[in-house]
Protein backbone atom coordinates (compact mmCIF):
# COMPACT_ATOMS: atom_id res chain seq x y z
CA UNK A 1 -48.52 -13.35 32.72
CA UNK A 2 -47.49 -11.38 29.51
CA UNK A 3 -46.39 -8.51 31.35
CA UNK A 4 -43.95 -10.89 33.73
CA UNK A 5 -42.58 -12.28 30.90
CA UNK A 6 -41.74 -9.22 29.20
CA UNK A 7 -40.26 -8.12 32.78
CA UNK A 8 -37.78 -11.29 33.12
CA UNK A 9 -36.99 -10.76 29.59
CA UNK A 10 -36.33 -7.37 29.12
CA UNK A 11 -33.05 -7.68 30.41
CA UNK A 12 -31.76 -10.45 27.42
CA UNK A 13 -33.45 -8.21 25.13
CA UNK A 14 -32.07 -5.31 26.00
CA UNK A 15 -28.81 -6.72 25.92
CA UNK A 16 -29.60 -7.96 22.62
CA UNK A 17 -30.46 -4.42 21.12
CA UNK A 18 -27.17 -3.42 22.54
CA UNK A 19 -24.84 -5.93 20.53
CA UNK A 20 -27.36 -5.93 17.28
CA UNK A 21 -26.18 -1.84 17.42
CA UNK A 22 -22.44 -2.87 18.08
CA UNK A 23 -22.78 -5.27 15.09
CA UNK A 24 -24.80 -3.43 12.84
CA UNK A 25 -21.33 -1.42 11.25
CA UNK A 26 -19.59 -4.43 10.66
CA UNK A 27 -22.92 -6.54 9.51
CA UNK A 28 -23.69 -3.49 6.84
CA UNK A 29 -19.89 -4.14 5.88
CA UNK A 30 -20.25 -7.29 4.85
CA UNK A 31 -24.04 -7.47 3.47
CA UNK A 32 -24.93 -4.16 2.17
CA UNK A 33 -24.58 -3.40 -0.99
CA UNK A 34 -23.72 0.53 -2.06
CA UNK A 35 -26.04 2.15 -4.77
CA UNK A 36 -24.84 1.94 -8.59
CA UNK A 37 -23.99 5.47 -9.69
CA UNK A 38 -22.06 6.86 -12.77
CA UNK A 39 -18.67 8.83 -11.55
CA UNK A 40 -20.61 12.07 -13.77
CA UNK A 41 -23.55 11.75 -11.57
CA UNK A 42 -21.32 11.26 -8.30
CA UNK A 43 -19.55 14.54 -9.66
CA UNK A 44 -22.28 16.60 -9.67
CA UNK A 45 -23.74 15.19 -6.23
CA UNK A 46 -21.05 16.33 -4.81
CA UNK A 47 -21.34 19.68 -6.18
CA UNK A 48 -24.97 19.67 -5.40
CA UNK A 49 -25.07 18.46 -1.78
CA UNK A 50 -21.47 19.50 -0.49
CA UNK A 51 -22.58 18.36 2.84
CA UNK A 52 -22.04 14.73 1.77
CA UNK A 53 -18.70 15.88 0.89
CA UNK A 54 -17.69 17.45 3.90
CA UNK A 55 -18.62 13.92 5.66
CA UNK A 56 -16.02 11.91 3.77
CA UNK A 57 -13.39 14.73 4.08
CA UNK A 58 -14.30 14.20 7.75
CA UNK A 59 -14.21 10.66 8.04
CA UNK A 60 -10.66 10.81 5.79
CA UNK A 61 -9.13 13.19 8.38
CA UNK A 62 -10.24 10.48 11.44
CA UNK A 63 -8.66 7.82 8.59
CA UNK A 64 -5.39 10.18 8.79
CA UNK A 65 -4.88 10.84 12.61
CA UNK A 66 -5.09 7.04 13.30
CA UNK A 67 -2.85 5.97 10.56
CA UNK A 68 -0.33 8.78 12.21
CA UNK A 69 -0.77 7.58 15.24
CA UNK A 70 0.01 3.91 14.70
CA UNK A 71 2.84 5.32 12.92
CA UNK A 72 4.41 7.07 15.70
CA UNK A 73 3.90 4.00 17.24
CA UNK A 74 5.59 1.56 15.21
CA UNK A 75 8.67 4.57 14.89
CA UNK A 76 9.14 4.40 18.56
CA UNK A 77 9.50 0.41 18.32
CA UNK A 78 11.83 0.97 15.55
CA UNK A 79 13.53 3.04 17.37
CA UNK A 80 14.11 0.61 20.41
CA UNK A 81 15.93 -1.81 17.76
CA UNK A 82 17.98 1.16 15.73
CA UNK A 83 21.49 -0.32 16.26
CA UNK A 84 19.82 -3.32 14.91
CA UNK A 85 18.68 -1.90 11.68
CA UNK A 86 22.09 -0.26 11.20
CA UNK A 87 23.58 -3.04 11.14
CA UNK A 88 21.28 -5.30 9.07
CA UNK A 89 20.93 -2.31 6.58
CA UNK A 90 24.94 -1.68 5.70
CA UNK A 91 25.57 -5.72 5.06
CA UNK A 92 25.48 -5.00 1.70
CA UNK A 93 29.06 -2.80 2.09
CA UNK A 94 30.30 -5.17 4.90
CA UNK A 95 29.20 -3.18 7.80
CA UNK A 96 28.36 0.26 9.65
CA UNK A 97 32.33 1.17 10.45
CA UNK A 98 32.91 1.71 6.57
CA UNK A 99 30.34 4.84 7.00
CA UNK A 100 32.57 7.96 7.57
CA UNK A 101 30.00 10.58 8.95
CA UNK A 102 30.98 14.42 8.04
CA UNK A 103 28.53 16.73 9.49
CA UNK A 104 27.71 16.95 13.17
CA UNK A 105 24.18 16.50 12.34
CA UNK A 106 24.33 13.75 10.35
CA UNK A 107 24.19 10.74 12.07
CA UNK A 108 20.79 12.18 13.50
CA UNK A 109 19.62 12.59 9.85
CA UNK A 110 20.50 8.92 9.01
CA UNK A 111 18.68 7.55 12.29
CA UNK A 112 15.46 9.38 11.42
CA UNK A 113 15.76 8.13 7.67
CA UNK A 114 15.94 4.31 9.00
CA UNK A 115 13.53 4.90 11.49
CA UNK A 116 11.01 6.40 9.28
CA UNK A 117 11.12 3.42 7.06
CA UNK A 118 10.86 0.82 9.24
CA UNK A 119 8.44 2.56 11.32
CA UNK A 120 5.50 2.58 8.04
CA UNK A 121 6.95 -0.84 7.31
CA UNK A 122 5.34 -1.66 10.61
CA UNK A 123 2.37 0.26 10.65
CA UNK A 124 1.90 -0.91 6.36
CA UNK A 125 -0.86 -3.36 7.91
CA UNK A 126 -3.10 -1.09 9.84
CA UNK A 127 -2.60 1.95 7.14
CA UNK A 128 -3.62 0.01 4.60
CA UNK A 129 -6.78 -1.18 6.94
CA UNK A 130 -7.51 2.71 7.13
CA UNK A 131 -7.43 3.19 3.97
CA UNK A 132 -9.80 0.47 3.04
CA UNK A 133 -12.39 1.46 5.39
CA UNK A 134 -12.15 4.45 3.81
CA UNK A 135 -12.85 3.40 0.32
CA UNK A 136 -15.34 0.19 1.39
CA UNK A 137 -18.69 1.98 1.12
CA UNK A 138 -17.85 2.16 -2.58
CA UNK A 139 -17.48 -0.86 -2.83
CA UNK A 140 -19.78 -3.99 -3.57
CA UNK A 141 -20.14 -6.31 -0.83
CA UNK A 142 -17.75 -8.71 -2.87
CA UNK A 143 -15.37 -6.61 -3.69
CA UNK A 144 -15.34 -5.63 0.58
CA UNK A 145 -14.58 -9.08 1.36
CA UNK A 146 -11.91 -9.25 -1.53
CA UNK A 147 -10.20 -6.75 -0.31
CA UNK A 148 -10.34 -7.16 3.25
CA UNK A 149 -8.62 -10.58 2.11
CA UNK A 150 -5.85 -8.51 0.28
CA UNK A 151 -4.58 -6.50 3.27
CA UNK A 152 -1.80 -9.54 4.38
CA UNK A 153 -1.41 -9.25 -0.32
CA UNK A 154 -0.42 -5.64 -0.03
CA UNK A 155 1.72 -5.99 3.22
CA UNK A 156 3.85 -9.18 1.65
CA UNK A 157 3.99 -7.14 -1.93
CA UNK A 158 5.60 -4.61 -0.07
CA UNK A 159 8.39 -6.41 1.92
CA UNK A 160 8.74 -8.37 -1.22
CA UNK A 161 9.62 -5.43 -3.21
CA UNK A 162 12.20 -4.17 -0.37
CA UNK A 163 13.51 -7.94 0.21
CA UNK A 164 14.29 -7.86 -3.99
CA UNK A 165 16.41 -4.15 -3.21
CA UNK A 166 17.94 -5.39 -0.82
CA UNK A 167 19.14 -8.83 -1.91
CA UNK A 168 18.95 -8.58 -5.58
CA UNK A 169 20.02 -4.73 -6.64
CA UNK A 170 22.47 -3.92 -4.16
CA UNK A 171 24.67 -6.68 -4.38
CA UNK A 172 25.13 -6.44 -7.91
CA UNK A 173 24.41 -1.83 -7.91
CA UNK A 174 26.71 -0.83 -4.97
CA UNK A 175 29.87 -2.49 -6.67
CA UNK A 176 29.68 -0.74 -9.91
CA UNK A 177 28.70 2.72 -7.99
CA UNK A 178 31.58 2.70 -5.17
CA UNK A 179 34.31 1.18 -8.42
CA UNK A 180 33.52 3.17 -11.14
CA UNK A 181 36.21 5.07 -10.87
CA UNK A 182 39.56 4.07 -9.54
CA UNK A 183 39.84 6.30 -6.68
CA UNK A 184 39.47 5.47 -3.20
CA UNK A 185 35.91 6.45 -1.70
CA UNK A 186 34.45 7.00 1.47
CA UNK A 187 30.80 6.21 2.19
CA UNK A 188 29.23 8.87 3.65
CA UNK A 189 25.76 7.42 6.27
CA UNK A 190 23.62 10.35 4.46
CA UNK A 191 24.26 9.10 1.21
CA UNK A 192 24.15 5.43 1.71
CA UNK A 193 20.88 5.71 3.68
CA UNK A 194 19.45 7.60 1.23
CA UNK A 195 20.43 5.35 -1.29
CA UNK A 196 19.13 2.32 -0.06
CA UNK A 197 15.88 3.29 1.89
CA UNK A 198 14.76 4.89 -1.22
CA UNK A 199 15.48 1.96 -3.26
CA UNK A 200 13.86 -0.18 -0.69
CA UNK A 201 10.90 2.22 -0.49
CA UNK A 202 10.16 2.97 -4.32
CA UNK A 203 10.59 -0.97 -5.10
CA UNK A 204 8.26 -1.48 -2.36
CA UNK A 205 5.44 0.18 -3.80
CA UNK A 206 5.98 -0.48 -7.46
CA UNK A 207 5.21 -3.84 -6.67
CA UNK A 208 1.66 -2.46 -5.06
CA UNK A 209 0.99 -2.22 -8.93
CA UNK A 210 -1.32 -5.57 -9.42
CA UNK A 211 -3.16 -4.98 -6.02
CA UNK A 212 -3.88 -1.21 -7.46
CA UNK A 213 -4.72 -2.53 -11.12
CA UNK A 214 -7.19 -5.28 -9.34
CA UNK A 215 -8.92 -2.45 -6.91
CA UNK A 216 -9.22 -0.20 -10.09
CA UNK A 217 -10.58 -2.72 -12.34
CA UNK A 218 -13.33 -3.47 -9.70
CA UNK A 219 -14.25 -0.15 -9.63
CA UNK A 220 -14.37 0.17 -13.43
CA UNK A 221 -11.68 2.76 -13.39
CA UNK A 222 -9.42 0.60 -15.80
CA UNK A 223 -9.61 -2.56 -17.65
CA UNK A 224 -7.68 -5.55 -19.02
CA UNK A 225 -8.48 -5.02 -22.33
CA UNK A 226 -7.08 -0.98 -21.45
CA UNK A 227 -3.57 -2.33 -20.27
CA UNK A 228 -3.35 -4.87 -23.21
CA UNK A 229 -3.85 -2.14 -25.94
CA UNK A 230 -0.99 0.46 -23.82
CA UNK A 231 1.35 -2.24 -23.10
CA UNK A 232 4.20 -0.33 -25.63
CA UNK A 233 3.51 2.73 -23.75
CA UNK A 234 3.41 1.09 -20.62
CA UNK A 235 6.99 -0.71 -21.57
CA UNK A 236 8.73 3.24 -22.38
CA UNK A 237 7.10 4.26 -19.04
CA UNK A 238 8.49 1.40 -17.21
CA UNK A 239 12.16 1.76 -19.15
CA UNK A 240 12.47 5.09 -17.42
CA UNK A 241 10.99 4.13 -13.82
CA UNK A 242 14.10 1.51 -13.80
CA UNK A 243 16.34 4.08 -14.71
CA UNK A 244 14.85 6.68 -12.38
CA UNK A 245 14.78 4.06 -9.24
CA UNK A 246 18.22 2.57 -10.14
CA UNK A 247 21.00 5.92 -10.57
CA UNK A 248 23.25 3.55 -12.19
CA UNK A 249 24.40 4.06 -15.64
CA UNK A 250 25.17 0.15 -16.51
CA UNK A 251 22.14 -1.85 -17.82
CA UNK A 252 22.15 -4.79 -15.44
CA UNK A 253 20.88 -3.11 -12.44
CA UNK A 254 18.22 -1.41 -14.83
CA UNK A 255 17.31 -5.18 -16.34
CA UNK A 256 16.82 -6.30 -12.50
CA UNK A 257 14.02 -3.86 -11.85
CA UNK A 258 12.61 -3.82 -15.32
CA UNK A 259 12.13 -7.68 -15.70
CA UNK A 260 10.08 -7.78 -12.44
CA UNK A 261 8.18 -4.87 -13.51
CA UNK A 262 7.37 -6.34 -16.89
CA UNK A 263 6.29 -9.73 -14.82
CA UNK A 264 4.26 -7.19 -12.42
CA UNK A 265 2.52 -5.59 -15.52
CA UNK A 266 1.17 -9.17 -16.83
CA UNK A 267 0.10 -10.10 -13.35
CA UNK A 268 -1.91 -6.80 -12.77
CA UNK A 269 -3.30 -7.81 -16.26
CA UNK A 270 -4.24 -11.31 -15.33
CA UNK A 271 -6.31 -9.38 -11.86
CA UNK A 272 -8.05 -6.97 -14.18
CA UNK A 273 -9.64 -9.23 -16.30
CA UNK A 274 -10.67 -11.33 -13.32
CA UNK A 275 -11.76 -8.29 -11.36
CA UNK A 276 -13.42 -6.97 -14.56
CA UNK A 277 -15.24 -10.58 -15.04
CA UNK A 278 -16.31 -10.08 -11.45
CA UNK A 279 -17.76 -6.74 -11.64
CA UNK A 280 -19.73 -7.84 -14.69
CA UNK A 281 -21.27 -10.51 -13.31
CA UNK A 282 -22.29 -8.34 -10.22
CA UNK A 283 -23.76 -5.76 -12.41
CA UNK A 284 -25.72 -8.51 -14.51
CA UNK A 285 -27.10 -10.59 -11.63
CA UNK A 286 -27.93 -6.84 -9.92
CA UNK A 287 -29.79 -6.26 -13.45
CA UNK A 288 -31.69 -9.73 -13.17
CA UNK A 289 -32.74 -9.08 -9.61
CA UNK A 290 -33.89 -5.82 -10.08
């Protein structure tokens, strides 16, 4: 009778070792906790046991090639939609016929510039899923979930920062640029695209900065109390990021990205502390536990 049984079952429980070892990555992603190890210690594991090493280089290059790929991907699609882009991206100086190109090569140049940035705009989502995998064995089981959360955070940080170029800055930074001088000018495609994808770009990631201070603070990199005490430092090195991200000599353009990276710097504090709280508790209910 036994051995029937385990006949006309075998089947459902073969099936069922089959999804438990389909599941098992994503149920160790969620429940298992990674072993508490000073960054000196880690340091000299490595050293000690390259072999480890050579793993995470190796799962970091699979990380790479399928961030590239999805890239490539979402370039194509870009690509489909150029015209599109064009003429979305020159609004700001009332369209693509004030562009006088110059070189033979240079429209190409421009298309690959605006193709390139909307192509990681696209693929922002699934690189920044790579790159969590990649760092989420560090990571305690809370802080996994946390960030898994943050992935749409990063994504809308990111067009946010390129939606404030594009509707705050340039309005108010190509007008004193193209009349500073009284002299008629003509607006070459390399230089405008270059001008405003950067923009777009740099603002873009500067307003990463709370989602970075939060991921750092839970892995006990930084702290709140840290960015409280360097906050005059932090203001100098902010002072000349504006200036460096905004080539315009008048201060107004300079106060528009300043003032949002002064809010940015109080809103990565505010994360710190809580991610900071967070990791303390962890550590003390780990300690209780154990």
């Amino acid at each position: 009778m036994r051995k029937m049984l385990r006949r006309i079952t075998r089947p459902f429980r073969k099936f069922g070792e089959f999804v438990a070892r389909r599941f098992k990555p994503i149920q160790d992603f969620f429940f298992q906790e990674p072993e508490e190890a000073p960054l000196g210690d880690s340091i000299q594991l490595a050293f000690e046991q390259p072999q480890g090493m050579l793993e995470h280089l190796a799962a970091l290059r699979r990380h790479i090639f399928r961030s590239l790929v999805v890239f490539f991907v979402a370039a194509g699609a870009a690509y489909i939609f150029l015209d599109d882009l064009l003429a979305w991206i020159t609004v700001p100086i009332g369209g693509i016929d004030q562009l006088r190109a110059v070189e033979v090569t240079e429209p190409i140049g421009v298309a690959m510039r605006v193709v390139v940035l909307a192509g990681f705009a696209l693929a922002l989502p699934y690189i920044t899923m790579e790159i969590f995998l990649f760092i989420a064995p560090a990571l305690s089981r809370r802080a996994r979930v946390g960030g898994l959360l943050a992935i749409p955070l990063v994504v809308a940080f990111f067009f946010g920062g390129m939606a404030f170029a594009y509707y705050f800055i340039l309005p108010t930074g190509l007008p004193v640029l193209l009349n500073f001088l009284p002299v008629p000018t003509e607006i070459r495609p390399s230089s405008y695209m270059r001008f405003v994808t950067g923009l777009m770009f740099w603002i873009g990631l500067v307003f990463e900065f709370p989602l970075v201070s939060y991921l750092l603070a839970s892995l006990g990199v930084i702290s709140a109390r840290t960015l409280l005490n360097n906050w005059r430092i932090a203001v100098v090195i902010m002072a000349v990021l504006a200036a460096v991200i905004t080539p315009t000599i008048d201060p107004i353009n300079m106060m528009l990205v300043m003032g949002p990276l002064l809010v940015l710097y109080g809103f990565s504090v505010v994360l710190s502390l809580l991610a900071g709280g967070r990791r303390r508790r962890s550590r003390e209910r780990a300690e209780m536990e154990g």
